[in-house]
N, C-alpha and C. Protein backbone atom coordinates (compact mmCIF):
# COMPACT_ATOMS: atom_id res chain seq x y z
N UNK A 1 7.82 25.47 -10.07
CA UNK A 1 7.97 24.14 -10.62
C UNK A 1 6.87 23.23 -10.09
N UNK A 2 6.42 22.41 -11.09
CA UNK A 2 5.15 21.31 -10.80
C UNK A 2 5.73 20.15 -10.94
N UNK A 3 5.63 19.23 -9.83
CA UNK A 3 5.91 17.72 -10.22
C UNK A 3 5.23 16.84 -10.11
N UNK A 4 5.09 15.69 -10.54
CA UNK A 4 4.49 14.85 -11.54
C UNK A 4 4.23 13.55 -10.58
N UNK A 5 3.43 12.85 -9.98
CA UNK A 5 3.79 11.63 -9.62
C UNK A 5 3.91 10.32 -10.48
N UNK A 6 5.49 10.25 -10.79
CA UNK A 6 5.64 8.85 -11.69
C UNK A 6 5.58 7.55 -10.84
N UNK A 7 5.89 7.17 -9.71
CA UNK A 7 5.27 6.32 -9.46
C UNK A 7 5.36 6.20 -7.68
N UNK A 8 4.58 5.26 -6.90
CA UNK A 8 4.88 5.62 -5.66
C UNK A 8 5.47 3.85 -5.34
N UNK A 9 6.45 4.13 -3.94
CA UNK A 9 7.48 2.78 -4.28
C UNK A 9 7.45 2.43 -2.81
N UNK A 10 7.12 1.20 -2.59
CA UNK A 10 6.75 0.50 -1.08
C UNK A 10 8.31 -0.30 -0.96
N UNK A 11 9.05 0.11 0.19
CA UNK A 11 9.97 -0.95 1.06
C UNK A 11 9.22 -2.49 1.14
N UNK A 12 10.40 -3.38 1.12
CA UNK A 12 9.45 -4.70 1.20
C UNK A 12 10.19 -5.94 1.60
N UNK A 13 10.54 -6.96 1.94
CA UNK A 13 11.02 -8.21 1.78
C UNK A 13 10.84 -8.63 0.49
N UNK A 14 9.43 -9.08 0.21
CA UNK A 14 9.82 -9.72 -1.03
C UNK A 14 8.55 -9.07 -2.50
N UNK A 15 9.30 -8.06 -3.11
CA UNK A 15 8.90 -7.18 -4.28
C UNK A 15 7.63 -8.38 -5.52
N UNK A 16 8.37 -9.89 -5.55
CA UNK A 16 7.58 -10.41 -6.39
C UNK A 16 6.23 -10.93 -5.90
N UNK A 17 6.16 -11.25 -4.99
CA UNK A 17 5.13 -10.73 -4.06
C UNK A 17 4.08 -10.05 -3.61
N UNK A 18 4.36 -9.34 -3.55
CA UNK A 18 3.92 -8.10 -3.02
C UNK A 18 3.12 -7.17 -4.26
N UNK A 19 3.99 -7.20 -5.22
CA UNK A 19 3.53 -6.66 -6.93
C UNK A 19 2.59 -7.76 -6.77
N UNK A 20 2.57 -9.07 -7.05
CA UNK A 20 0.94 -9.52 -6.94
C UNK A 20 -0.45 -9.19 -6.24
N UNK A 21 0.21 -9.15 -4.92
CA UNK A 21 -1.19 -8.24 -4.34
C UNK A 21 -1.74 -7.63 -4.37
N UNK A 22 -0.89 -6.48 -5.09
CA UNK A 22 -1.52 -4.93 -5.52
C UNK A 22 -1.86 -5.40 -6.94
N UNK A 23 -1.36 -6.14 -7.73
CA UNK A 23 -2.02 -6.34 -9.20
C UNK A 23 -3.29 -6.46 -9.02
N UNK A 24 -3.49 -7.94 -8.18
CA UNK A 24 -4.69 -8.45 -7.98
C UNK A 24 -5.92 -7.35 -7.41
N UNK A 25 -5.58 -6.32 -6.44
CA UNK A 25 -6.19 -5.47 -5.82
C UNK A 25 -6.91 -4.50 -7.12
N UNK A 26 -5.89 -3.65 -7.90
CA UNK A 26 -5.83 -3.07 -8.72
C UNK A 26 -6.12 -3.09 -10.23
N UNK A 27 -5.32 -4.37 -10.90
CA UNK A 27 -5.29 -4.75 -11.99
C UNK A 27 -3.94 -4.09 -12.53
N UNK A 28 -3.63 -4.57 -13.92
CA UNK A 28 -2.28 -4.18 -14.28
C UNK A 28 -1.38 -5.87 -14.15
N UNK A 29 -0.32 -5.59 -14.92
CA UNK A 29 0.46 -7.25 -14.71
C UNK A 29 1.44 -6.51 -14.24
N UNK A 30 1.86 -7.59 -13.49
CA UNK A 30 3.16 -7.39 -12.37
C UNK A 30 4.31 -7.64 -13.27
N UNK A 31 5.06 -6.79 -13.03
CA UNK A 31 6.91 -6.87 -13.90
C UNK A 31 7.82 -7.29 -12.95
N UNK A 32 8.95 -8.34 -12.95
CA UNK A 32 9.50 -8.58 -11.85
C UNK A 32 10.66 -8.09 -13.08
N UNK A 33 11.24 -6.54 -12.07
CA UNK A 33 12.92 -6.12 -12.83
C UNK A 33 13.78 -6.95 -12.78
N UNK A 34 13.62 -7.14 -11.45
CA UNK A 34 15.11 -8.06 -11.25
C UNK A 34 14.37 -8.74 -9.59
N UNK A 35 15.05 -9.52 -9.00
CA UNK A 35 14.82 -10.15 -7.47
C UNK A 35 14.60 -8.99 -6.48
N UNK A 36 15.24 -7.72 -6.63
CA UNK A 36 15.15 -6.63 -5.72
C UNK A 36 13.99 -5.71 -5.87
N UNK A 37 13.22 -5.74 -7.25
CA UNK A 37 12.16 -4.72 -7.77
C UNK A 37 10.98 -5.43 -8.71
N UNK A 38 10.25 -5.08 -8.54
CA UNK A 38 8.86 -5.17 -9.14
C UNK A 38 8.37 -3.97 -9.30
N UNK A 39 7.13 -4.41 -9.93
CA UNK A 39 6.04 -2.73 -10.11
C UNK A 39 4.95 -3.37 -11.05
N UNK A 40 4.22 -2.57 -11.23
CA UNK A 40 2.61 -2.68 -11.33
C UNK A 40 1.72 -1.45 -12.34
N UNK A 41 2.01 -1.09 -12.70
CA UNK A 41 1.02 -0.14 -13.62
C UNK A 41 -0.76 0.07 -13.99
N UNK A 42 -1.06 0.17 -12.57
CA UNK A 42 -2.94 0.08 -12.62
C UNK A 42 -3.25 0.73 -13.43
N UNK A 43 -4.39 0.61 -14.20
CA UNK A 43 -5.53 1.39 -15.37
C UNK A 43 -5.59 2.64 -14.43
N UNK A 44 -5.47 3.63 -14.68
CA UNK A 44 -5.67 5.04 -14.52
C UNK A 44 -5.00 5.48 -12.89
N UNK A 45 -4.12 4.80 -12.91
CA UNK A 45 -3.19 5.52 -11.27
C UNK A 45 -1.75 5.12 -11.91
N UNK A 46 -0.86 6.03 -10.46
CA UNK A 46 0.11 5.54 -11.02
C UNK A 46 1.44 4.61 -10.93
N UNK A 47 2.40 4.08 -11.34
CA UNK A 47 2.91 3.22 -11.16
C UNK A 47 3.60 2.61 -9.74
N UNK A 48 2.97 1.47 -9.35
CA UNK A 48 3.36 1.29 -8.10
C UNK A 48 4.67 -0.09 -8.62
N UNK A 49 5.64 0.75 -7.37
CA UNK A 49 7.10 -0.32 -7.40
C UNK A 49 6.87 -0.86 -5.93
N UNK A 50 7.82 -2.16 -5.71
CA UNK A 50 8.14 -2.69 -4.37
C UNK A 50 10.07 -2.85 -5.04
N UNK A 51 10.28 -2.42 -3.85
CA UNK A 51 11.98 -2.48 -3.82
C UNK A 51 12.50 -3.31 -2.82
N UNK A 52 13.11 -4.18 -2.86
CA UNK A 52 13.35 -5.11 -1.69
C UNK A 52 14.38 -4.32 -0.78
N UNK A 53 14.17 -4.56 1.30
CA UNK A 53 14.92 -3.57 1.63
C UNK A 53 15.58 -4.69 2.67
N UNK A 54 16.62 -4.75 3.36
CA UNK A 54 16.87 -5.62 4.20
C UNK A 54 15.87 -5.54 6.31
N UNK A 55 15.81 -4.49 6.21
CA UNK A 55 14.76 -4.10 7.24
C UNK A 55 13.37 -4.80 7.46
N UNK A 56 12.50 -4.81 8.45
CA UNK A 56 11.16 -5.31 8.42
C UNK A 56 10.46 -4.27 8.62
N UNK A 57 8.90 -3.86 8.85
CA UNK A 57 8.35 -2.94 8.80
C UNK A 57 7.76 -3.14 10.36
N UNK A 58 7.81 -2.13 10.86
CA UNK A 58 8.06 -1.56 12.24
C UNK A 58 6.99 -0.97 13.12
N UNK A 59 6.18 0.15 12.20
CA UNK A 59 5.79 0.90 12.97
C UNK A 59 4.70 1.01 11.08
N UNK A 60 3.54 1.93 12.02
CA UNK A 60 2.21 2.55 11.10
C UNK A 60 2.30 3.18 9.77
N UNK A 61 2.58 3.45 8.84
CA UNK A 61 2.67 3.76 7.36
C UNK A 61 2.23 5.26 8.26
N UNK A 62 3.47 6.51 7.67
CA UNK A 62 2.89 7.35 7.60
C UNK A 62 2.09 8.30 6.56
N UNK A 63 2.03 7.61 5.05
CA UNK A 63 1.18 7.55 4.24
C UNK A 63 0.71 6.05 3.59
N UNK A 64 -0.78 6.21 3.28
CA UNK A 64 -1.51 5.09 2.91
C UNK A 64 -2.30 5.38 1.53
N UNK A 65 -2.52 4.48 0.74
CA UNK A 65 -3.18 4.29 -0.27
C UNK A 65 -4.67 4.57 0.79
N UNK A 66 -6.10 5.58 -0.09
CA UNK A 66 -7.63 5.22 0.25
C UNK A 66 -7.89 4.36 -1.19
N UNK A 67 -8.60 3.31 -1.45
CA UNK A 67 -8.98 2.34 -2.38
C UNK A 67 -10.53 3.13 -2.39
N UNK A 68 -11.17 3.48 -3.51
CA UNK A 68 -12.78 3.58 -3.74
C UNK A 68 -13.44 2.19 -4.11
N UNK A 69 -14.13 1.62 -3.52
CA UNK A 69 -15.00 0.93 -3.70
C UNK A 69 -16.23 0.51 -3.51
N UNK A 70 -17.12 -0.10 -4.07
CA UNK A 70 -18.86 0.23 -3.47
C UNK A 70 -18.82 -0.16 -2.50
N UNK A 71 -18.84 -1.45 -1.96
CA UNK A 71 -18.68 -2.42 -0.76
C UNK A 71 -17.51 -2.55 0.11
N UNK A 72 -17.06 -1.59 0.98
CA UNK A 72 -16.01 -1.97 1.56
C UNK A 72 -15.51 -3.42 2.47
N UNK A 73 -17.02 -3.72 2.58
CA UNK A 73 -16.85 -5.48 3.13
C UNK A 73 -16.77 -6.27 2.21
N UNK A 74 -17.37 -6.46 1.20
CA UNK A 74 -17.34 -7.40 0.08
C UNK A 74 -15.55 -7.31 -0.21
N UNK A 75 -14.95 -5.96 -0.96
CA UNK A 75 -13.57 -5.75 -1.25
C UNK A 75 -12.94 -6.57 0.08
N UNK A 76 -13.00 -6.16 1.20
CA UNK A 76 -11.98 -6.42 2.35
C UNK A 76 -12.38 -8.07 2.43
N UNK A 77 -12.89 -8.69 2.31
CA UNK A 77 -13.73 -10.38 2.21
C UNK A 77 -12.30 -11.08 1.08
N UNK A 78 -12.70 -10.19 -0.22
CA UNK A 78 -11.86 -10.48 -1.51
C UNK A 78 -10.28 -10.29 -1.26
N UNK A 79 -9.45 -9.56 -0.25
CA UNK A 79 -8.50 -9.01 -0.11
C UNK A 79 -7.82 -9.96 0.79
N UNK A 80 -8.70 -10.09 1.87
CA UNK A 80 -8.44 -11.19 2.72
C UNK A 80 -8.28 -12.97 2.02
N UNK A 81 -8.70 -13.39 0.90
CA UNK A 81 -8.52 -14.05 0.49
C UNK A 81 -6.75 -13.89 -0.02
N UNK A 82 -6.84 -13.07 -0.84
CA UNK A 82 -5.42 -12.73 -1.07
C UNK A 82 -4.27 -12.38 -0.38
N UNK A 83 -4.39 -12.85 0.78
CA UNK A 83 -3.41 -12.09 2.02
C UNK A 83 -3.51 -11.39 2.77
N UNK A 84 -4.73 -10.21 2.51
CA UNK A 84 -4.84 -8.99 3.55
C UNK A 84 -4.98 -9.36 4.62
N UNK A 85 -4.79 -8.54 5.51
CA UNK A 85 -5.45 -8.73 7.03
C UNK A 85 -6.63 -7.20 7.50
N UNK A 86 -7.54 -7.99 7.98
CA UNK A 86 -8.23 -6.77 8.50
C UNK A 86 -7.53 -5.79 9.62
N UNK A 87 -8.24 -4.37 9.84
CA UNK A 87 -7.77 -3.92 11.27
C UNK A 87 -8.66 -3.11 11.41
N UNK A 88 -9.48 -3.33 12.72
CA UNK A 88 -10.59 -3.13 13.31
C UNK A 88 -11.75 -3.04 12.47
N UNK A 89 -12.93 -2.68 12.67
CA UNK A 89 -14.46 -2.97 12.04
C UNK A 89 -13.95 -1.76 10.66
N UNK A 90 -15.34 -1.96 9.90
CA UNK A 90 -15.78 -0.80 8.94
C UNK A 90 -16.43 0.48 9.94
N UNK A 91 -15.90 1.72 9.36
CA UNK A 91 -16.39 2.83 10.36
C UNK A 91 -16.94 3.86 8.98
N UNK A 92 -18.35 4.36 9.77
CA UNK A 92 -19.26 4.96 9.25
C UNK A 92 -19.58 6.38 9.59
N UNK A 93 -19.49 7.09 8.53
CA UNK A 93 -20.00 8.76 9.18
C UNK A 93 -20.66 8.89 8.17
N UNK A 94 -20.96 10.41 7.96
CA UNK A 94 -21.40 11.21 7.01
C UNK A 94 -20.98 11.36 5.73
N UNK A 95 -19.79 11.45 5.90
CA UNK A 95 -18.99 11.44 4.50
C UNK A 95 -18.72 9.72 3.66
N UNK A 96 -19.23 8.56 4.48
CA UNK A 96 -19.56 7.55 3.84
C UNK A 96 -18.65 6.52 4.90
N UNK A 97 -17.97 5.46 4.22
CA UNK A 97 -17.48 4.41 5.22
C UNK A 97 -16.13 3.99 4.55
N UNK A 98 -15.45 3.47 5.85
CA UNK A 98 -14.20 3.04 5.41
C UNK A 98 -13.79 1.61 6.13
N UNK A 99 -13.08 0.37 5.82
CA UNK A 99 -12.36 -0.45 6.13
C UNK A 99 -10.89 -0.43 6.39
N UNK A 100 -10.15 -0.44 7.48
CA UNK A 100 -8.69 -0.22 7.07
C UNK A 100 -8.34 -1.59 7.17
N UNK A 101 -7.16 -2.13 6.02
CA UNK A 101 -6.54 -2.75 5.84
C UNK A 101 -5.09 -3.36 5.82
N UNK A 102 -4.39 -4.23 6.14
CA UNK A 102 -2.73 -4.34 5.42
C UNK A 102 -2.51 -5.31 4.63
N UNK A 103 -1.44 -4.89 4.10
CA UNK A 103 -1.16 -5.87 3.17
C UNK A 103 -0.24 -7.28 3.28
N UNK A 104 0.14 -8.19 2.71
CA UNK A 104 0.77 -9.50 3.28
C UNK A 104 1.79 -8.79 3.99
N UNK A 105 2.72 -7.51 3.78
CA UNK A 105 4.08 -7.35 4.57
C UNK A 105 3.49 -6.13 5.50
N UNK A 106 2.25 -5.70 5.71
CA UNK A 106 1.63 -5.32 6.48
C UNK A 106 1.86 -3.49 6.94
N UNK A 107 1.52 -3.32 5.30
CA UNK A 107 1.62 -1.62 4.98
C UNK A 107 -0.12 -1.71 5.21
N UNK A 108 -0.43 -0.49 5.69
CA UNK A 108 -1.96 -0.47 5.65
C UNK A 108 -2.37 0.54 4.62
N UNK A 109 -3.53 0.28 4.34
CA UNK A 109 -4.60 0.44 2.89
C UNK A 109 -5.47 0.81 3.76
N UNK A 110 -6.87 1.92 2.76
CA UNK A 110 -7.67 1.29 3.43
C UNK A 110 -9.12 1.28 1.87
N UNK A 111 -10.10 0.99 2.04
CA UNK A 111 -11.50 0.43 1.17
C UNK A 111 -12.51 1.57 1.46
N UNK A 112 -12.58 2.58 1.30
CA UNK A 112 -13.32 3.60 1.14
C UNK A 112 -14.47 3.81 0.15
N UNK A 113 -15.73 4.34 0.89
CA UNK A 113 -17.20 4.69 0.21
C UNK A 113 -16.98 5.87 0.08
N UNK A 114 -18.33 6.60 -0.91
CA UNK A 114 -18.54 8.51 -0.66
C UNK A 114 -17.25 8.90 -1.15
């Protein structure tokens, strides 16, 4: 059996929210279901939900979105306008460069080159 990723779904305080950030990041218009759920439908990925949870977020995402983009400083500049927060410098190897990021409820992302 093969399965499919229909959509991937972030814990959150507040879903209407939060679906903006990633719109804005991404593109796609934000759907607010109801006060507890949102979601997002980017051009060629796939559907991201926020579910409201009564909990706060604790500890390091043990999975993260990588974002492709040319400029990982320019993006992280633009992100930070929108809420992001940086975390630590842009880091550079061989295989190209990365920025890590979080988001306003402070899931981390990160802005990836190469």
């Amino acid at each position: 059996m093969r399965a499919h990723v229909q959509e991937i779904v972030f814990d959150c305080a507040d879903p209407a929210a939060l679906v903006r950030f990633w719109a804005g990041l991404l593109g796609g218009s934000p759907v607010d279901r109801s006060a507890d759920w949102s979601y997002v439908d980017p051009p060629g990925f796939a559907r991201l939900a926020f579910q409201r949870v009564p909990e706060g977020k604790t500890v390091k995402n043990r999975v993260h979105l990588d974002l492709e983009v040319e400029q990982p400083d320019r993006a992280a500049e633009e992100a930070l306008r929108s809420g992001a927060a940086r975390v630590g410098g842009i880091v550079t190897d061989e295989q190209g460069s990365f920025q890590v990021m979080k988001d306003p409820e402070g899931n981390e992302f990160c802005f990836v080159t190469g």
